[in-house]
N, C-alpha and C. Protein backbone atom coordinates (compact mmCIF):
# COMPACT_ATOMS: atom_id res chain seq x y z
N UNK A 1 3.00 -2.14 -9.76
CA UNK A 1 2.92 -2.91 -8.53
C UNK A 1 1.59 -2.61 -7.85
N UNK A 2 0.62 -3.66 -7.68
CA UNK A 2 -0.32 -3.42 -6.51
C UNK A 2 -0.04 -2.72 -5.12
N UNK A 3 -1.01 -2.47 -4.46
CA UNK A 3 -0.75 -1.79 -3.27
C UNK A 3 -1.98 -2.61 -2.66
N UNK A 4 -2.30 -2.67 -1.74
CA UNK A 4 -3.22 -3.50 -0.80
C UNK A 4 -3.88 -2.48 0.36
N UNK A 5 -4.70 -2.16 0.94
CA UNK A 5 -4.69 -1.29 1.65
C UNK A 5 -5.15 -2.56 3.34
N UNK A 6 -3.96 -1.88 4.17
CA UNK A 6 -4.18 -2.56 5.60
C UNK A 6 -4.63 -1.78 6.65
N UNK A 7 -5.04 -2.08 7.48
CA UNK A 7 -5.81 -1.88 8.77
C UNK A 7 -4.77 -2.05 10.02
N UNK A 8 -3.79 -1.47 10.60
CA UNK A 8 -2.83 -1.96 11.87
C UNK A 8 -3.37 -1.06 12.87
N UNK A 9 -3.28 -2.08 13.83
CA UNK A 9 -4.06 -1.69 14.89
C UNK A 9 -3.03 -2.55 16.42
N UNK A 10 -2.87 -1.78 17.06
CA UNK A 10 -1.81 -2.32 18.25
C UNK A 10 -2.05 -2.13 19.72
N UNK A 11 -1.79 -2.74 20.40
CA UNK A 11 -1.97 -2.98 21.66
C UNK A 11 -0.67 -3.35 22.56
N UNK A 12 0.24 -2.30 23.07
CA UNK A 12 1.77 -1.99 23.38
C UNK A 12 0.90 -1.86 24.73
N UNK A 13 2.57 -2.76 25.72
CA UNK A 13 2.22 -2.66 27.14
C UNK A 13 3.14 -1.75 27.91
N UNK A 14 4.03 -1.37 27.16
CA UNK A 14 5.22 -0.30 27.66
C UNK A 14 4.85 1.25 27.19
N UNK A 15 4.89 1.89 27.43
CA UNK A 15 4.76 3.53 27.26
C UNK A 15 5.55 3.79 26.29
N UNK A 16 7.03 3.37 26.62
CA UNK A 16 7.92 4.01 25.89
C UNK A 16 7.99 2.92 24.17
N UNK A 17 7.64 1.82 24.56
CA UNK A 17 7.75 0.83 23.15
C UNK A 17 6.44 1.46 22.95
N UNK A 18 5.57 1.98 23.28
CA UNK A 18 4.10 2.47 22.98
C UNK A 18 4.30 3.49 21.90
N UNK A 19 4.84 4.34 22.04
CA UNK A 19 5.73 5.79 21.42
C UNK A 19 6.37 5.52 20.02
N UNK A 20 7.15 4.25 19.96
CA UNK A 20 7.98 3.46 19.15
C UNK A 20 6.88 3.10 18.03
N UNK A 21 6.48 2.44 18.66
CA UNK A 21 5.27 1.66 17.59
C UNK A 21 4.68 2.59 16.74
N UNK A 22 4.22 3.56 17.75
CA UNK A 22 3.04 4.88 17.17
C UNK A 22 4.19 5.49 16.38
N UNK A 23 5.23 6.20 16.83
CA UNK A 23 6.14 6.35 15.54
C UNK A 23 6.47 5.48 13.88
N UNK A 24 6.56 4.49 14.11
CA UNK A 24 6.67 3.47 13.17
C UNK A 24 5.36 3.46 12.18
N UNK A 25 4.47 2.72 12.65
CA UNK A 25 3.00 3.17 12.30
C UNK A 25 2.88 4.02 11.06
N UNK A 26 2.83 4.77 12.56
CA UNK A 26 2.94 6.73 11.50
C UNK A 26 3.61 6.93 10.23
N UNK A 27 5.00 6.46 9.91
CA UNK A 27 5.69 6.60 9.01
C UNK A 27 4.90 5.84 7.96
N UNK A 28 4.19 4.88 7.67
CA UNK A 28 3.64 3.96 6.89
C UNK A 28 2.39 4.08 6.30
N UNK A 29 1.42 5.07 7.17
CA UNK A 29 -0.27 5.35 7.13
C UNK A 29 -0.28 6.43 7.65
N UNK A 30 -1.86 6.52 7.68
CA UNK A 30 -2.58 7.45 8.22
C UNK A 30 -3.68 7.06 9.25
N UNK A 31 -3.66 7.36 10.14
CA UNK A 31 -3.68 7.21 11.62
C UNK A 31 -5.66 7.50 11.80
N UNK A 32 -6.14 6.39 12.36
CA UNK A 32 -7.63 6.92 12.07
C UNK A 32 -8.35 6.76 13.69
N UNK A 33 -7.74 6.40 14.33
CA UNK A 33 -7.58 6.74 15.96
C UNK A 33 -5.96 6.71 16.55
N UNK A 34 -5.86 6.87 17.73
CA UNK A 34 -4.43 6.48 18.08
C UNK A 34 -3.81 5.39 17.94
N UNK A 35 -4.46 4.57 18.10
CA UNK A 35 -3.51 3.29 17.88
C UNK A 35 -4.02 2.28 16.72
N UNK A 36 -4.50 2.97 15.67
CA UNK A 36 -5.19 2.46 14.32
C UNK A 36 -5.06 3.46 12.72
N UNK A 37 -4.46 2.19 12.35
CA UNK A 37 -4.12 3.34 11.15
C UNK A 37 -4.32 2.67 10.19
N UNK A 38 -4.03 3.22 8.82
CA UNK A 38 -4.96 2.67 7.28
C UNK A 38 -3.54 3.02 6.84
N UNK A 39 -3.33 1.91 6.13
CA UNK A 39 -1.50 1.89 5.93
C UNK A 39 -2.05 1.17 4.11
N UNK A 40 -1.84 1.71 3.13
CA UNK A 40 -1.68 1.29 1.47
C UNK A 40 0.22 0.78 1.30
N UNK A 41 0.46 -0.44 0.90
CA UNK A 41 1.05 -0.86 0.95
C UNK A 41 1.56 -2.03 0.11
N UNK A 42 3.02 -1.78 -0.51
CA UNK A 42 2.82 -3.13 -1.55
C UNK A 42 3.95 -4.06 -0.96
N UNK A 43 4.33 -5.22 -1.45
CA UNK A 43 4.53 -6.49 -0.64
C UNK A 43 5.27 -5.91 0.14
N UNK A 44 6.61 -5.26 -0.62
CA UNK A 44 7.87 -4.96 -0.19
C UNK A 44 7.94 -4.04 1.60
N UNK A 45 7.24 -2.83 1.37
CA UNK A 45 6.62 -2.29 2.04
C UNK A 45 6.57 -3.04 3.35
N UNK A 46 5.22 -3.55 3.04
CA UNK A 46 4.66 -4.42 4.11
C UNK A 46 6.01 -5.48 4.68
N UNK A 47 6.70 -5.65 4.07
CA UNK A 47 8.20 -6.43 4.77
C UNK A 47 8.39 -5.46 6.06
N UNK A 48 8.81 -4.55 5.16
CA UNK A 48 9.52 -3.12 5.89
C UNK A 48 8.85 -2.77 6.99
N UNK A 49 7.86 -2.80 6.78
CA UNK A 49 7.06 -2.15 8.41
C UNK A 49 6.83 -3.04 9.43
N UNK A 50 7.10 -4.70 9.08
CA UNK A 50 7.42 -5.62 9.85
C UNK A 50 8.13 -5.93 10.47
N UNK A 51 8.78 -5.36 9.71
CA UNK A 51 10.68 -5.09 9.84
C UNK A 51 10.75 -4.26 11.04
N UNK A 52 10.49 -2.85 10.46
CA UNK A 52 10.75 -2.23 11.50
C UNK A 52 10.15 -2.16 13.41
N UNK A 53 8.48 -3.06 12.69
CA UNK A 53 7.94 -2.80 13.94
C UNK A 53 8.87 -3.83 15.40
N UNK A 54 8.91 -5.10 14.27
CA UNK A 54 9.68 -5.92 15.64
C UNK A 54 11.33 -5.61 16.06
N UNK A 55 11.32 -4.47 15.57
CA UNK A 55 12.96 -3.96 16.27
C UNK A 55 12.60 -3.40 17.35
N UNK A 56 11.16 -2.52 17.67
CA UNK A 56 10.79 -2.20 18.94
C UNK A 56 9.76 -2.43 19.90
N UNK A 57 9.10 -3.49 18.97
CA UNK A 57 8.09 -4.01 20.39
C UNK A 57 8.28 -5.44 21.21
N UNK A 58 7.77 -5.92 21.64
CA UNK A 58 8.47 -6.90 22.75
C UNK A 58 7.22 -8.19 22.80
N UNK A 59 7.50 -9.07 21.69
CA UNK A 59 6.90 -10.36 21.57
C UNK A 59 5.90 -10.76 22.21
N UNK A 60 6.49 -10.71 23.64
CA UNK A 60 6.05 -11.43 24.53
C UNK A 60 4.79 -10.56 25.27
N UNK A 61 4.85 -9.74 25.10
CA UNK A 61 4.08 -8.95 25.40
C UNK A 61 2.91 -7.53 25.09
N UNK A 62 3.43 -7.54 23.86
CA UNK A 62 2.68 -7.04 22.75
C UNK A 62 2.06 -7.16 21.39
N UNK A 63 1.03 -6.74 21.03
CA UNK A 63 0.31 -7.04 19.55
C UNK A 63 0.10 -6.03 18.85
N UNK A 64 0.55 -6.75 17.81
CA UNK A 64 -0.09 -5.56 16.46
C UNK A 64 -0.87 -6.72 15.52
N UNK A 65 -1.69 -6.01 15.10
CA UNK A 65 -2.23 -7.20 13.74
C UNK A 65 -2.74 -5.82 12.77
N UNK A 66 -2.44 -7.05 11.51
CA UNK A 66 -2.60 -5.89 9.98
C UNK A 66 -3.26 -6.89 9.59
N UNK A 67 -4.15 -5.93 9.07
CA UNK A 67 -5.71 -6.99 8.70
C UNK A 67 -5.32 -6.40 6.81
N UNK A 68 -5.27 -6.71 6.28
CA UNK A 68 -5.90 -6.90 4.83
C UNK A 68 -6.80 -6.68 4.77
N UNK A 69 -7.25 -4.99 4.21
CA UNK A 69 -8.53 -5.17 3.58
C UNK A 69 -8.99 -4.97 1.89
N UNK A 70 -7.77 -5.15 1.54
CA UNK A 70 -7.90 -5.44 0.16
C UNK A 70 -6.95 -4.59 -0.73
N UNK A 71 -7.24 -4.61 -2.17
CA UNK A 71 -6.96 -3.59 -3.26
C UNK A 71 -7.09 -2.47 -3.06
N UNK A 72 -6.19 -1.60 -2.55
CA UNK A 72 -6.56 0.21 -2.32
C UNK A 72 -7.37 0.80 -3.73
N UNK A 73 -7.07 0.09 -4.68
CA UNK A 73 -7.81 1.39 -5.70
C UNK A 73 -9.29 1.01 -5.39
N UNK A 74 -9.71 -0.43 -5.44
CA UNK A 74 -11.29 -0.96 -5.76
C UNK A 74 -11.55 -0.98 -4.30
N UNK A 75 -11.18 -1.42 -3.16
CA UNK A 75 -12.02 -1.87 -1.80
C UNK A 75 -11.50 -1.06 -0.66
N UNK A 76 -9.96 -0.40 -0.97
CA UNK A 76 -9.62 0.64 0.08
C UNK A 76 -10.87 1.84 0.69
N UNK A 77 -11.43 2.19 0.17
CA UNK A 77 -12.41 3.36 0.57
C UNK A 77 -13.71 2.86 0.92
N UNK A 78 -14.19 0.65 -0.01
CA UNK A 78 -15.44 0.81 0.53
C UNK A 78 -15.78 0.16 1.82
N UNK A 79 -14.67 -0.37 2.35
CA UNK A 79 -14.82 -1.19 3.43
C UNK A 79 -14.82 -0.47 4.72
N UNK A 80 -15.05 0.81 4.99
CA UNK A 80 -15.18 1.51 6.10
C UNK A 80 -16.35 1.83 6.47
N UNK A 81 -17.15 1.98 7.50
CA UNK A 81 -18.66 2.42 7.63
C UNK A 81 -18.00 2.78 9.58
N UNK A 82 -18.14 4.41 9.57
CA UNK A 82 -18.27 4.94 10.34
C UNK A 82 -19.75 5.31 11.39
N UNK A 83 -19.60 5.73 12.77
CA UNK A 83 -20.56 6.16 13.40
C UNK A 83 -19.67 7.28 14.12
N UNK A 84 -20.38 8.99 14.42
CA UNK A 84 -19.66 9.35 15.00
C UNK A 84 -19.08 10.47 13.82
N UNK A 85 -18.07 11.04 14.30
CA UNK A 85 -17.06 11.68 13.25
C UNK A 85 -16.04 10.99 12.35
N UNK A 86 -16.46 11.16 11.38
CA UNK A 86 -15.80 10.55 10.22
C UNK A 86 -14.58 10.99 9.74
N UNK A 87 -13.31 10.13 10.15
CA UNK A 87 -12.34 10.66 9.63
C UNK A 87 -11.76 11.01 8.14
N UNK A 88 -11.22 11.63 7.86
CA UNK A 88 -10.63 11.86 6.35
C UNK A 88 -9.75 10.55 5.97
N UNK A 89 -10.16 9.86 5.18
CA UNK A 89 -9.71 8.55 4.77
C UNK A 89 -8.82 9.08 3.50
N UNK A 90 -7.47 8.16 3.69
CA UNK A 90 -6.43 8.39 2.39
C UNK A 90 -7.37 8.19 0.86
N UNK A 91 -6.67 8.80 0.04
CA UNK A 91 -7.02 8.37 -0.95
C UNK A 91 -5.89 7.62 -1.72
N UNK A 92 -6.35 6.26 -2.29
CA UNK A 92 -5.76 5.31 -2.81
C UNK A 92 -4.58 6.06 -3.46
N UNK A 93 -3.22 5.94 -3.33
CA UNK A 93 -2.09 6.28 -4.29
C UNK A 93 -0.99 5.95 -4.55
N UNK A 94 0.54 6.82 -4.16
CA UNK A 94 1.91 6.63 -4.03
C UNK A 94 2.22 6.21 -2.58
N UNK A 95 3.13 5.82 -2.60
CA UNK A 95 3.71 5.30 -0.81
C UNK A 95 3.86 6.72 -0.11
N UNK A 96 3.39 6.29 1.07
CA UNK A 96 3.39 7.19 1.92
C UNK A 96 4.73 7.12 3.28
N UNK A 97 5.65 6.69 2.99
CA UNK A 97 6.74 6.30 3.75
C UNK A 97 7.67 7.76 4.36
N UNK A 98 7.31 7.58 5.38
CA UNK A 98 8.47 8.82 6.10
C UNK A 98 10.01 8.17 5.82
């Protein structure tokens, strides 16, 4: 099975659905600021964290977007260009699911 590597990145207007999200998130990736994380992921997956995210954030008033940035083995690692401190980027592999 492919894996795809995504980019989720969110913008929660509640504190406590704020917490939720960042929990959720978390279980899926690895976190490359607070509210941005590098999530490798294959279709199914990516259901699942869809799944889970809209059980706790609130439509109407919050965003997440998962950007696609490609094939984790070939484009996961080259599509990043940092300034600043460079975080430790996953390396392409197995699911990372809490």
């Amino acid at each position: 099975m492919s894996r795809r590597r995504y980019l989720v990145a969110y913008d929660i207007s509640d504190p406590v659905r704020l917490r939720k999200v960042h929990d959720v998130v978390k279980g899926y990736g690895y976190s490359l600021q607070y509210s941005v994380f590098v999530c490798d992921l294959g279709e199914v997956e990516k259901l699942w964290l869809k799944g889970d995210l809209g059980k706790v954030m609130h439509f109407g008033e919050d965003r997440v977007a998962i950007v696609d940035l490609g094939d984790a083995e070939r484009r996961g690692m080259d599509c990043f260009e940092f300034m600043g401190v460079t975080p430790q980027l996953p390396r392409p592999g197995g699911p990372h699911i809490v």
